[in-house]
Protein backbone atom coordinates (compact mmCIF):
# COMPACT_ATOMS: atom_id res chain seq x y z
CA UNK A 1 -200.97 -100.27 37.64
CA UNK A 2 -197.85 -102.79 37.15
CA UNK A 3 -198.19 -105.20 34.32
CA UNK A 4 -195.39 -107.09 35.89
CA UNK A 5 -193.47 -107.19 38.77
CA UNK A 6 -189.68 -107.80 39.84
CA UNK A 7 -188.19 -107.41 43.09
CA UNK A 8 -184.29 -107.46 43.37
CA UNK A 9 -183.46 -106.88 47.04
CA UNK A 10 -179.84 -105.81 48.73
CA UNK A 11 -179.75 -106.49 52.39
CA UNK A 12 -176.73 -105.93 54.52
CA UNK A 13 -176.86 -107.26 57.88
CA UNK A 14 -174.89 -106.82 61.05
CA UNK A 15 -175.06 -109.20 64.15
CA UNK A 16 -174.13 -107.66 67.14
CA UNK A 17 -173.58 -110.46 70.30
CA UNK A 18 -173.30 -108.72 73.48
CA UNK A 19 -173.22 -111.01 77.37
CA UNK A 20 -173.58 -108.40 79.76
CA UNK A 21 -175.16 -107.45 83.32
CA UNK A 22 -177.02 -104.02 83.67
CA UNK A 23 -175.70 -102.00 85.95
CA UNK A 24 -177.54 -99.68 87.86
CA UNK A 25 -177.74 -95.73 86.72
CA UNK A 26 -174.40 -94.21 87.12
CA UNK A 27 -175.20 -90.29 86.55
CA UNK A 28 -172.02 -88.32 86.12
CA UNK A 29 -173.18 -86.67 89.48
CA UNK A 30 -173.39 -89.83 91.56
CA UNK A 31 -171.93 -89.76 95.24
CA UNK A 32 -170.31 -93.46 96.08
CA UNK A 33 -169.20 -96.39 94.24
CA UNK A 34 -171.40 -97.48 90.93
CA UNK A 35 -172.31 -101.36 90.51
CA UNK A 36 -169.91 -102.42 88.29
CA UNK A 37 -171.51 -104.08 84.71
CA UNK A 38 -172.26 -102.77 81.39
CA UNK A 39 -175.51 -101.16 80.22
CA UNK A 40 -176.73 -101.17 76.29
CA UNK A 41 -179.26 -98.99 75.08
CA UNK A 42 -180.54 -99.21 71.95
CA UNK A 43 -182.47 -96.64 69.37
CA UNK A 44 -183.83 -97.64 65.90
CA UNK A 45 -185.17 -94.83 63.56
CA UNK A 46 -186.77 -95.81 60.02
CA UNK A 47 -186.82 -93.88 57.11
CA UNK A 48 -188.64 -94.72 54.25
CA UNK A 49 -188.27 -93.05 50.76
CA UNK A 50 -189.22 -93.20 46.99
CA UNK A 51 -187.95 -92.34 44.11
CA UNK A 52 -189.88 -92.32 40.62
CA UNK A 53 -187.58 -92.69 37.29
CA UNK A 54 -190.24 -93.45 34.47
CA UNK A 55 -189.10 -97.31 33.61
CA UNK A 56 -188.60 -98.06 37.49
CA UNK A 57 -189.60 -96.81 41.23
CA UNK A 58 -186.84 -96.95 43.54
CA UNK A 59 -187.91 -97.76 47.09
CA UNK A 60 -185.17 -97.28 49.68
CA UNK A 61 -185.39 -98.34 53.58
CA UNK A 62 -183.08 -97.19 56.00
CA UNK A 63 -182.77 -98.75 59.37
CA UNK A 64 -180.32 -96.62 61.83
CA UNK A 65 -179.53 -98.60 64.98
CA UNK A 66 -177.80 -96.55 67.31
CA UNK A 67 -176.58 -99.03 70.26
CA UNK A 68 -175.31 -96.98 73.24
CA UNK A 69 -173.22 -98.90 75.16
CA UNK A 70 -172.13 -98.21 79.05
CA UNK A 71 -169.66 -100.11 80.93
CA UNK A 72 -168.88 -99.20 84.32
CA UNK A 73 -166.12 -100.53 87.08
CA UNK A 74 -164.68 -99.56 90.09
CA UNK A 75 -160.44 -98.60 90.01
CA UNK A 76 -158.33 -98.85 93.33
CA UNK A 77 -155.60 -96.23 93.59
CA UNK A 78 -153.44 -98.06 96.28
CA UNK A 79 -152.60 -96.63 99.61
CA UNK A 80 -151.34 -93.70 98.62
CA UNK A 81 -149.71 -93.25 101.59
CA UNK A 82 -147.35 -96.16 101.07
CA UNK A 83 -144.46 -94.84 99.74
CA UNK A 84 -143.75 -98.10 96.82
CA UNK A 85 -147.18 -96.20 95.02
CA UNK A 86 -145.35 -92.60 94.48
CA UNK A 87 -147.68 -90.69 96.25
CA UNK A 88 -146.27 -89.56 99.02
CA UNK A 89 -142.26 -89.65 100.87
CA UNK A 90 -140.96 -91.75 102.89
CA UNK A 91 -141.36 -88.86 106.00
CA UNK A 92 -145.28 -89.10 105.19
CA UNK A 93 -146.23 -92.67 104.71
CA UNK A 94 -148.26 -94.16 106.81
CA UNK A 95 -146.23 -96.46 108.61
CA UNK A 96 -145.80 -93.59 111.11
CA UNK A 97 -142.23 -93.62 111.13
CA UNK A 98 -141.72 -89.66 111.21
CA UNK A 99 -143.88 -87.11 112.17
CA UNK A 100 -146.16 -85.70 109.26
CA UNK A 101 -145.87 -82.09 111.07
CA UNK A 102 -149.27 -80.32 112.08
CA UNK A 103 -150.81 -78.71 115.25
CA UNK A 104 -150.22 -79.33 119.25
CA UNK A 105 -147.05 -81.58 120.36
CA UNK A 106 -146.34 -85.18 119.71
CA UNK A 107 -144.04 -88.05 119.98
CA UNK A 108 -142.82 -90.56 117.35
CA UNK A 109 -142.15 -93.54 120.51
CA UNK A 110 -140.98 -97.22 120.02
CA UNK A 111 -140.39 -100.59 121.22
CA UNK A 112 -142.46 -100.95 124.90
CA UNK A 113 -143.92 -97.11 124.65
CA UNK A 114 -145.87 -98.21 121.53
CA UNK A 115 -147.89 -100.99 123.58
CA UNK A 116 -150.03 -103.21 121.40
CA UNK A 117 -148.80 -101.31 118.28
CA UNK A 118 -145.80 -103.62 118.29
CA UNK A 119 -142.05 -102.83 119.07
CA UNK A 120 -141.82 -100.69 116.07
CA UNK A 121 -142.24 -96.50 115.70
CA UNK A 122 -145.58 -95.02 115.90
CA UNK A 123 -147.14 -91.71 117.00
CA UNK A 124 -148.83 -89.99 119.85
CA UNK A 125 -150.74 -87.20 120.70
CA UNK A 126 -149.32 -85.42 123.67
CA UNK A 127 -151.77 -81.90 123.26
CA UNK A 128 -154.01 -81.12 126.25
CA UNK A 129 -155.66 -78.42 124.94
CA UNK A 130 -159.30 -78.14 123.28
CA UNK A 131 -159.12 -75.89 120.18
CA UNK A 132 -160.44 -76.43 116.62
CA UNK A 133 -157.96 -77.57 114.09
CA UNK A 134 -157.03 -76.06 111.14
CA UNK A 135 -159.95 -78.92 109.25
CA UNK A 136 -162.32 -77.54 111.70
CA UNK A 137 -162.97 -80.50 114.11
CA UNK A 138 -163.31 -79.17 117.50
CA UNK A 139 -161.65 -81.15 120.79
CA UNK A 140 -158.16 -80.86 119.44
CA UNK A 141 -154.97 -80.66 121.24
CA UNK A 142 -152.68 -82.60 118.76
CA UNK A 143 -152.83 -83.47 114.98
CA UNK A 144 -150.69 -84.78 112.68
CA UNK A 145 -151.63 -83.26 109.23
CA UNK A 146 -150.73 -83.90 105.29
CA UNK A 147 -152.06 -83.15 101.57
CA UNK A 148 -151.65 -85.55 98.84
CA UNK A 149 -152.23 -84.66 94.93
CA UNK A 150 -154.10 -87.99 93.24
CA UNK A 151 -155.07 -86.20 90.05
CA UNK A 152 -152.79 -88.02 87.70
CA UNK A 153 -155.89 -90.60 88.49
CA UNK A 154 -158.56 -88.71 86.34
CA UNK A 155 -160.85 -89.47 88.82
CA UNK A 156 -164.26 -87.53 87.31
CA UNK A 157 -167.02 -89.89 88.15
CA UNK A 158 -167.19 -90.01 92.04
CA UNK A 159 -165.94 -92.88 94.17
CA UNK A 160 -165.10 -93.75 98.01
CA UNK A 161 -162.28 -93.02 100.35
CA UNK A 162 -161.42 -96.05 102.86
CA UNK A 163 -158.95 -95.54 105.50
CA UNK A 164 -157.34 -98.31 108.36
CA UNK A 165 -155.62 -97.35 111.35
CA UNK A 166 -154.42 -99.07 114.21
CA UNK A 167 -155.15 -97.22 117.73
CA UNK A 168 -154.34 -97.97 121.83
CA UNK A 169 -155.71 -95.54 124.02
CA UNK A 170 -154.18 -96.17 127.49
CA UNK A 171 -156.36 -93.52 129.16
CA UNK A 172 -160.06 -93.99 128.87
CA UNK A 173 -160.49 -89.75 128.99
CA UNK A 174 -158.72 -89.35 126.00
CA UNK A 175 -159.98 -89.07 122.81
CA UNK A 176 -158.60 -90.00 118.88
CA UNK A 177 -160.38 -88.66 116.04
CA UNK A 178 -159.56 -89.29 111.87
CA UNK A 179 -160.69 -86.69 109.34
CA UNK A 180 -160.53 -86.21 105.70
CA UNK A 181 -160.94 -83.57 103.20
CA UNK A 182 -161.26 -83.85 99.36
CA UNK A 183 -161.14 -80.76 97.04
CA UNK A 184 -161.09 -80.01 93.36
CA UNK A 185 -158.69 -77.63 92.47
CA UNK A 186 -159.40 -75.25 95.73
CA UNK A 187 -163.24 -76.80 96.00
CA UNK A 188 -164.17 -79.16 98.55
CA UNK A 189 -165.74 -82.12 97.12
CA UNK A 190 -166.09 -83.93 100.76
CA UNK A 191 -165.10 -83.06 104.06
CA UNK A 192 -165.61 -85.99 106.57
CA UNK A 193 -165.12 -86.95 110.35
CA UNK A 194 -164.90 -90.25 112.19
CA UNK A 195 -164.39 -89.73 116.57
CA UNK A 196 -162.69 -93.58 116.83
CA UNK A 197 -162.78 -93.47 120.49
CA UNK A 198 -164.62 -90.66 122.22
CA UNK A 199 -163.42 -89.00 125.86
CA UNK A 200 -164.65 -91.93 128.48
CA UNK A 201 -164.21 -95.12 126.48
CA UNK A 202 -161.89 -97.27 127.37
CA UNK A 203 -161.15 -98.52 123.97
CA UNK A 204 -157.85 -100.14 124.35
CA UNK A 205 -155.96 -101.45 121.40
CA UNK A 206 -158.90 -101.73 118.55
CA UNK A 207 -158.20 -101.35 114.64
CA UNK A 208 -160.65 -98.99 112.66
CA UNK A 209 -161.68 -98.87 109.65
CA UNK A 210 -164.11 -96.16 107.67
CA UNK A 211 -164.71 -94.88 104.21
CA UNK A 212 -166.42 -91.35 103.02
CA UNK A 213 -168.38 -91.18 99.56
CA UNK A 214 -167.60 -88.41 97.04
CA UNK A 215 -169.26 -87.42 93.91
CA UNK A 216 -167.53 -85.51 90.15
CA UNK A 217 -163.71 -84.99 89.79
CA UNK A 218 -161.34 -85.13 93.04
CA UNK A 219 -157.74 -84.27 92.75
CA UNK A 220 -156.25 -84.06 96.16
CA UNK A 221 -156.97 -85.59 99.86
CA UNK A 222 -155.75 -84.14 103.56
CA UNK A 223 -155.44 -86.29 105.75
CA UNK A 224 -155.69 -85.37 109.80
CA UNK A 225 -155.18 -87.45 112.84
CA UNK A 226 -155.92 -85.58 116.05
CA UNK A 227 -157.07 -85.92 119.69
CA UNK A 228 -156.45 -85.50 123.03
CA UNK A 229 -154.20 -85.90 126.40
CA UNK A 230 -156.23 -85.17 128.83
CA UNK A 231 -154.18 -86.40 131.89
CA UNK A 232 -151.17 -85.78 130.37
CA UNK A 233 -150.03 -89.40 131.30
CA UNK A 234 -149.87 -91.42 128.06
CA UNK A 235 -151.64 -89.75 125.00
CA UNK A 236 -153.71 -92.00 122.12
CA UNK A 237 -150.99 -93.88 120.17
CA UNK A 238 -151.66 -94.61 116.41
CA UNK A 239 -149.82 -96.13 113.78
CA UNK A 240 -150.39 -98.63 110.15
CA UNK A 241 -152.52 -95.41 108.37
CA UNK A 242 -153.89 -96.76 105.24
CA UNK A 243 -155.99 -94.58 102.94
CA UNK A 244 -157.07 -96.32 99.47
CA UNK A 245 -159.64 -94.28 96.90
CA UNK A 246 -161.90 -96.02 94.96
CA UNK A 247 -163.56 -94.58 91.74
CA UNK A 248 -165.81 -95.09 88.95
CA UNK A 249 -164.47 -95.24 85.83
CA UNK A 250 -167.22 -95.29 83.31
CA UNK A 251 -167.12 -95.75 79.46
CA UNK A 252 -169.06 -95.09 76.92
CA UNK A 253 -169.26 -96.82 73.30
CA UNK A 254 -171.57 -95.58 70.52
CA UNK A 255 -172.06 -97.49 67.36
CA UNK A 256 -174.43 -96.62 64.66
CA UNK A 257 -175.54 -99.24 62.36
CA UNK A 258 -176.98 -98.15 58.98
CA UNK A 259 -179.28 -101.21 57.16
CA UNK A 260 -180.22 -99.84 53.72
CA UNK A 261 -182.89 -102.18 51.77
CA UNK A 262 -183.57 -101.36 48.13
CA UNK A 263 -186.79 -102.10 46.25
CA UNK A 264 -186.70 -101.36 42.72
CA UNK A 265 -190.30 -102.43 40.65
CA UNK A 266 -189.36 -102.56 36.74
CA UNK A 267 -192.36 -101.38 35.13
CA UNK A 268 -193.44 -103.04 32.03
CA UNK A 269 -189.93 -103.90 30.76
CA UNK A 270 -189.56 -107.49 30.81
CA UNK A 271 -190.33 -110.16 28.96
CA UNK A 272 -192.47 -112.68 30.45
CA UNK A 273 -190.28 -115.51 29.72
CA UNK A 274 -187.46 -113.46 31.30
CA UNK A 275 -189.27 -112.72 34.27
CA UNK A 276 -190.54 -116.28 34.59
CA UNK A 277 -187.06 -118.07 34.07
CA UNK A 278 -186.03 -115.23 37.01
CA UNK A 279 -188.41 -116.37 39.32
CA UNK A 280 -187.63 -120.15 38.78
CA UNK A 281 -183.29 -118.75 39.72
CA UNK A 282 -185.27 -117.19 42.84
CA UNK A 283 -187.57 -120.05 43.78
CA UNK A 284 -184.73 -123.03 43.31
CA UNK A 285 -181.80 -120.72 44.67
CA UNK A 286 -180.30 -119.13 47.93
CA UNK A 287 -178.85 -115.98 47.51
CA UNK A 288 -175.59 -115.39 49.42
CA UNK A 289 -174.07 -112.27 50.31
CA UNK A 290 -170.27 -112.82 51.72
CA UNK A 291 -168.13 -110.42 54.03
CA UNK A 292 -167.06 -108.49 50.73
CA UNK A 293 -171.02 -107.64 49.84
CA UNK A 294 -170.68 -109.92 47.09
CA UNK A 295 -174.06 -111.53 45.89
CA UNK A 296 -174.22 -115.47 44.53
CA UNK A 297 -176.33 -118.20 44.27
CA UNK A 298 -176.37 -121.29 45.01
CA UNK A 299 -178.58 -124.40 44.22
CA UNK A 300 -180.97 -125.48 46.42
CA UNK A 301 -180.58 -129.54 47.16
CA UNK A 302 -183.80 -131.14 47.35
CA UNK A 303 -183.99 -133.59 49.63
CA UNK A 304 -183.70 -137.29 48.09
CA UNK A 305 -186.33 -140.06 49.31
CA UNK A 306 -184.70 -143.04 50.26
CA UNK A 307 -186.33 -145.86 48.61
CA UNK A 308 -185.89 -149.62 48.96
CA UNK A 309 -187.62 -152.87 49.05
CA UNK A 310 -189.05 -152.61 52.27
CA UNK A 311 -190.02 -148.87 52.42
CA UNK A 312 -192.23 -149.62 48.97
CA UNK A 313 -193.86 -152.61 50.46
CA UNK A 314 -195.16 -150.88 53.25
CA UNK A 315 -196.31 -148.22 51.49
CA UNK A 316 -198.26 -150.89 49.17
CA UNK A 317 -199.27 -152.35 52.48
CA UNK A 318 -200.96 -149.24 53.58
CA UNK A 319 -202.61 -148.31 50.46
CA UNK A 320 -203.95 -151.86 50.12
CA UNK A 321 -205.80 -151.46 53.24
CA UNK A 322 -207.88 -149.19 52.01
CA UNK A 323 -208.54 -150.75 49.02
CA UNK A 324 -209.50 -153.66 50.86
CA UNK A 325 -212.52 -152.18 53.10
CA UNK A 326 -214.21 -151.77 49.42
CA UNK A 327 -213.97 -155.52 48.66
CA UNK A 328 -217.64 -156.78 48.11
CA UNK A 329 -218.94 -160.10 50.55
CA UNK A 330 -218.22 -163.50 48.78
CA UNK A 331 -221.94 -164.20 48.92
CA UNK A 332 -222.88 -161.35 46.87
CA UNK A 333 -220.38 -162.08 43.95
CA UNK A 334 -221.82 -165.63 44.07
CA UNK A 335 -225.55 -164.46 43.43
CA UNK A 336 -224.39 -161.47 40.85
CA UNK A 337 -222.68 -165.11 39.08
CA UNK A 338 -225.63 -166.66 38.72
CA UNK A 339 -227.66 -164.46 37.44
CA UNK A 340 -225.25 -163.63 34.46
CA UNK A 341 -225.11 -167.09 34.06
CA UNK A 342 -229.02 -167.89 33.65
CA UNK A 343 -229.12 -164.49 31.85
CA UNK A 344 -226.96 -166.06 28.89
CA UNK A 345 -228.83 -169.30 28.98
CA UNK A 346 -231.99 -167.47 28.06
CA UNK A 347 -230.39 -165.55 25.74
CA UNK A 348 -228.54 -168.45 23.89
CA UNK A 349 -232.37 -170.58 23.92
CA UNK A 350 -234.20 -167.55 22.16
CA UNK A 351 -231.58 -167.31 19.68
CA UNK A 352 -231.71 -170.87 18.94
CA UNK A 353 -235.48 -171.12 18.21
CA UNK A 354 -235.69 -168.05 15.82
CA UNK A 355 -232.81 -169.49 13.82
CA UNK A 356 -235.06 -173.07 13.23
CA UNK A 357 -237.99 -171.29 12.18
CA UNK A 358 -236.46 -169.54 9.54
CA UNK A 359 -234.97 -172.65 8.22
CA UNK A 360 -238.48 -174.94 7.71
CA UNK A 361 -239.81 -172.63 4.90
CA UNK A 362 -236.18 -172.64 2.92
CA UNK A 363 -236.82 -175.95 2.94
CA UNK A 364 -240.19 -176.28 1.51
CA UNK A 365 -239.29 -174.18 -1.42
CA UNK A 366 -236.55 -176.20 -3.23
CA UNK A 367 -238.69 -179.41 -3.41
CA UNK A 368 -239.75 -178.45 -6.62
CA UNK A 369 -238.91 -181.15 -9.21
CA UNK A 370 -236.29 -180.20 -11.72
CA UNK A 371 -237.88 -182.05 -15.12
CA UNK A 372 -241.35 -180.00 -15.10
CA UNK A 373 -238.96 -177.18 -15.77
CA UNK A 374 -237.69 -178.86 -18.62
CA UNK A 375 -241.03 -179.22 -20.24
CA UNK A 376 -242.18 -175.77 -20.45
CA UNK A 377 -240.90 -173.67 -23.72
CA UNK A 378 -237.78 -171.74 -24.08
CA UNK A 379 -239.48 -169.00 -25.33
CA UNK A 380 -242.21 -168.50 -22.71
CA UNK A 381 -241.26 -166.20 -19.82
CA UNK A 382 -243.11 -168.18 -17.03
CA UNK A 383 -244.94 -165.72 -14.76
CA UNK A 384 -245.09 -165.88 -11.45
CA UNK A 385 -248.61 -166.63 -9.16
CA UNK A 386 -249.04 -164.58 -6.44
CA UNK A 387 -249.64 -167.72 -4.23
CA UNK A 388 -246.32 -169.46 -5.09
CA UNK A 389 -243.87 -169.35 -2.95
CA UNK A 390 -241.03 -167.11 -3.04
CA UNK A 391 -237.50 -168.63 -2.84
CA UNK A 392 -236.24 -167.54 0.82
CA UNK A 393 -232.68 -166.54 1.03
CA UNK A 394 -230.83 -168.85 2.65
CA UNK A 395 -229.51 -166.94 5.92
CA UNK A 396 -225.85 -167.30 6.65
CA UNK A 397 -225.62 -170.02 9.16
CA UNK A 398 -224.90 -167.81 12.73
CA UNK A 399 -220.99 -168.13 14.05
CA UNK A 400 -221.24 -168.95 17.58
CA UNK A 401 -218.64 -166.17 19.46
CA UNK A 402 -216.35 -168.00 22.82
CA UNK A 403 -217.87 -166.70 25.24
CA UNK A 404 -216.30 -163.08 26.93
CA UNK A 405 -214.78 -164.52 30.35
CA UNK A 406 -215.07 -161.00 32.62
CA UNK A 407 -212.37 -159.28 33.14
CA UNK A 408 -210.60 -160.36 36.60
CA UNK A 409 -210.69 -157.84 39.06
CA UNK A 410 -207.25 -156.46 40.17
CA UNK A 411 -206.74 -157.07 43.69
CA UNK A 412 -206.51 -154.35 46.40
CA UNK A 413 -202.29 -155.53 46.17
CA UNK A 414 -202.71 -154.64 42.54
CA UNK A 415 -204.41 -151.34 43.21
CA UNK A 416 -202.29 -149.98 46.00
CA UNK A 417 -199.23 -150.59 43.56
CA UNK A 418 -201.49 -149.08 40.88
CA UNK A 419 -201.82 -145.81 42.46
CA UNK A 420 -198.60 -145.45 44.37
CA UNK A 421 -197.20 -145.32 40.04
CA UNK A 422 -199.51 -142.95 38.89
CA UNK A 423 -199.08 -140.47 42.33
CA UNK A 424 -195.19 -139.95 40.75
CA UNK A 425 -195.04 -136.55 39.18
CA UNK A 426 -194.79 -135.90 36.38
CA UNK A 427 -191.47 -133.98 36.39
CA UNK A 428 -189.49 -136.48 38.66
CA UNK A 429 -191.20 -139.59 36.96
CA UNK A 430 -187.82 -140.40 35.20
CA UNK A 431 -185.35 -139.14 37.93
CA UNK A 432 -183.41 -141.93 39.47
CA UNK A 433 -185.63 -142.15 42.53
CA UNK A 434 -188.70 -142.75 40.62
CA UNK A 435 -187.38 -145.01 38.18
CA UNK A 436 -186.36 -147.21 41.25
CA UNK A 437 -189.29 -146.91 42.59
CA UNK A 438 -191.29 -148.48 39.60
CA UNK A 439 -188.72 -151.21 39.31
CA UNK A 440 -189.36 -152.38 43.08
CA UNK A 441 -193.35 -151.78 42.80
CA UNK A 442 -193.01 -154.72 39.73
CA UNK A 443 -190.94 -156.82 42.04
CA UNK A 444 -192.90 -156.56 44.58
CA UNK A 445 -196.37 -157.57 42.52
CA UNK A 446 -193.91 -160.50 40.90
CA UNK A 447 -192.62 -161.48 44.15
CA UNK A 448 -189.11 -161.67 42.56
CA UNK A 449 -187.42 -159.84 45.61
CA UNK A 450 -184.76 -162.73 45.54
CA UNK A 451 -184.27 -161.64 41.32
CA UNK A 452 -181.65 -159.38 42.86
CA UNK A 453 -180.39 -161.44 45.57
CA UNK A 454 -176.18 -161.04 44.91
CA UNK A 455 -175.98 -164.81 45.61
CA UNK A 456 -178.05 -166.29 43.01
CA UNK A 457 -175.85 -168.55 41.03
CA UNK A 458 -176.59 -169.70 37.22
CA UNK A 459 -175.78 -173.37 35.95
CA UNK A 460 -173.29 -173.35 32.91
CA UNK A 461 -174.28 -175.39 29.42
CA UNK A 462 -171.83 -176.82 27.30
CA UNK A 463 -172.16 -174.39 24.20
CA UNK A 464 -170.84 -177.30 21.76
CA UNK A 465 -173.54 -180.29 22.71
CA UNK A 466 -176.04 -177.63 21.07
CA UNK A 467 -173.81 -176.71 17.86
CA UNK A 468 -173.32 -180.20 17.15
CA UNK A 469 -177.13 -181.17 16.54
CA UNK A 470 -178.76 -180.89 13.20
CA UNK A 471 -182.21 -179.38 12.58
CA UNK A 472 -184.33 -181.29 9.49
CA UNK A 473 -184.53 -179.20 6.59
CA UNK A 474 -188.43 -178.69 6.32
CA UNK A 475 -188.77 -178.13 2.63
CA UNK A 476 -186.61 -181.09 1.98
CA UNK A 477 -189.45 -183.02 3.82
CA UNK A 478 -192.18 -181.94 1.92
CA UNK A 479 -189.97 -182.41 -1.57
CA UNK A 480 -189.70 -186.34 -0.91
CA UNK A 481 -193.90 -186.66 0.37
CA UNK A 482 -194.15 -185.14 -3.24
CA UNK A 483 -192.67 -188.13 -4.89
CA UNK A 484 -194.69 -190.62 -3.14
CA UNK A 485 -198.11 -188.81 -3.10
CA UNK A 486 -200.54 -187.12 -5.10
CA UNK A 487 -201.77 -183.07 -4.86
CA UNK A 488 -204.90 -184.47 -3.26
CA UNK A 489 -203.07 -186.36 -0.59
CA UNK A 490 -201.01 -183.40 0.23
CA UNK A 491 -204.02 -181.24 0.53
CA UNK A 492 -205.69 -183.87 2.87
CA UNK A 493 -203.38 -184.21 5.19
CA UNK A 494 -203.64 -180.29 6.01
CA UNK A 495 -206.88 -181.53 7.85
């Protein structure tokens, strides 16, 4: 066992503020757009060892905190097929200037032969015939076809393809279709079809809009527009193709935090005076540990009552209340009077008749007359009869003591200011609080609250009317009674 025991303790501490929203799970496999937000997980392992060294036992805690921190958003590429992003030329952007080049004839029209397209250039599909194109959507008699590479994006997390286009299909039999494909080097990562108006809707002019989910890495997208002419009047006329990709982008931060906690128990190699005058650093103290790990400490301020006039007199107040449920009934200390009182007037009687009958036989025995004593012979020793009396020693005549008065009982006042002196501690009883505090208990019981008062003024004396007047020298008094009377007279007039 431990005679004695001293605990020095290193702590290191990290605070780690995070505001966040969890997002939902974004596996690396996901298909589609992740909610965008940040996700922390957090581990904590604890490892516990000890280490013996003969004068001390090292225990050592470690605390690894291993904070796993996910933040995911959602990136926009651009139209890539707008030529100001660098994606594609000016022959293949989407404003359907020029004709991208694929399967089936086609027209690049303008002005009036674009309809509700507007004045500008945009395309149509001219093909009648009903093949499957080279994406492998069936109905086709036209399509305008590109590729575009995106993989200078990194995209490895998934995402979504949107697309716009403005169509105006003149001929209710035809049809309009818009397909894309995504691959990964050679792979296809999505392959996806939208009919915008079908053989036998009369669609009109209508602006479309669709988007197709992908999951992993994609590096390139082709694009396909195709349909049909079926009456071979005025084809499907398109024109404004947008395509935008969105993907996840998803980071990861790890960050370990290591807490190590020391505990090292000295065994029986301290003084106790040491070990004392280190707990009284500890218990009156704070330890600080600053950014650099360096340890201080620094005094602890105990809190300073503030004490004035009126906070002691309530206090008194308070205390006297109590004191004054204990005060006796005026009756009762009437009655306990007077029976002291008769009790001393009995006493003083007895007293008085014991001391007369000890005087009558004192008396009696010097009545003797002094000339038969003459008479009798020198030489004879007179003996004594047994029936004469024996001289009685006169007793010391009896000193009547004043009279004790009781001692007056303090008041409850007295008492509450009593106690509120005595409950000061010992070890603050001459600090400057305490000391203040006895000075205004003593006013208070002296009602001398105005002693203090800043405008008390003081009357000024005339020093010089008092250094002026003479003071009779005593011994020169008695000097001149001793020329006009005699020792006797002196003495008499002492009484």
């Amino acid at each position: 066992m431990y005679n004695k025991l001293l605990y020095l303790k290193l702590c290191l501490f990290l605070l780690l503020v995070s505001f966040y929203s969890k997002a939902d799970t974004c596996l690396p496999d996901v298909e589609g757009l992740c909610t965008p937000g940040v996700t922390i997980e957090e581990d904590v392992t604890v490892e516990k060892t000890e280490e013996d060294k003969g004068t001390e036992i090292i225990y050592t805690t470690t605390t690894t905190t291993t904070t796993t921190t996910t933040t995911v958003t959602n990136e926009d590429s651009g139209d890539i097929l707008d030529g100001d992003n660098d994606y594609v030329t000016t022959s293949k952007e989407g404003d359907m200037d020029y004709d991208w080049g694929g399967q089936g004839p086609a027209n690049i029209p303008s002005g009036n032969s674009c309809y509700g397209l507007g004045s500008d250039k945009c395309a149509q599909i001219t093909g009648g015939g009903n093949s499957t194109s080279t994406m492998g959507v069936d109905g086709m008699g036209t399509t305008f076809v590109q590729t575009v590479d995106i993989s200078d994006l990194s995209i490895d997390k998934g995402g979504q393809v949107k697309y716009s286009i403005e169509v105006d299909k003149q001929d209710a039999q035809d049809r309009i279709y818009m397909h894309i494909t995504g691959t990964n080097g050679g792979i296809t990562v999505f392959s996806g079809t939208d009919v915008l108006s079908e053989s036998g809707v009369s669609s009109g002019y209508q602006s479309y809009n669709g988007a197709f989910d992908f999951s992993g890495v994609l590096k390139s997208l082709t694009i396909e527009i195709g349909g049909r002419d079926i009456n071979l009047a005025v084809g499907p006329l398109f024109d404004d193709v947008s395509v935008n990709v969105f993907y996840n982008v998803i980071n990861t931060i790890i960050e370990q935090q290591i807490t190590s906690v020391e505990e090292i128990v000295y065994l029986n190699i301290f003084d106790p005076v040491e070990i004392e005058y280190a707990t009284e650093i500890i218990e009156f103290n704070d330890v600080v540990v600053d950014d650099a790990g360096d340890v201080s400490f620094e005094p602890i301020e105990p809190q300073q009552e503030e004490v004035t006039y009126e906070t002691v007199e309530v206090e008194i107040q308070e205390i006297q209340t109590d004191f004054e449920v204990d005060i006796p009934e005026p009756e009762i200390q009437m009655a306990e009077m007077e029976m002291e009182i008769e009790l001393e007037i009995e006493t003083e009687l007895e007293e008085t008749i014991e001391v007369a009958s000890v005087e009558e036989p004192v008396e009696e025995s010097t009545e003797k007359p002094v000339e038969e004593a003459k008479e009798e012979p020198v030489e004879e020793i007179p003996v004594e009869s047994e029936s004469s009396p024996k001289p009685v020693e006169e007793k010391p005549e009896e000193v009547e003591e004043p009279e004790e008065k009781p001692a007056k009982e303090p008041s409850a006042k007295e008492k509450a200011a009593t106690k509120i002196v005595k409950d000061i501690d010992d070890k603050e009883r001459y600090d400057d609080t305490a000391q203040t505090k006895t000075l205004l208990v003593m006013q208070i019981l002296g009602d001398t609250k105005t002693f203090f008062t800043p405008t008390q003024s003081f009357t000024e004396v005339d020093v010089g009317e008092y250094l002026n007047k003479t003071i009779d020298d005593q011994y020169g008094m008695l000097f001149d009674m001793a020329q006009e009377n005699t020792i006797q007279d002196m003495i008499n007039a002492q009484y």
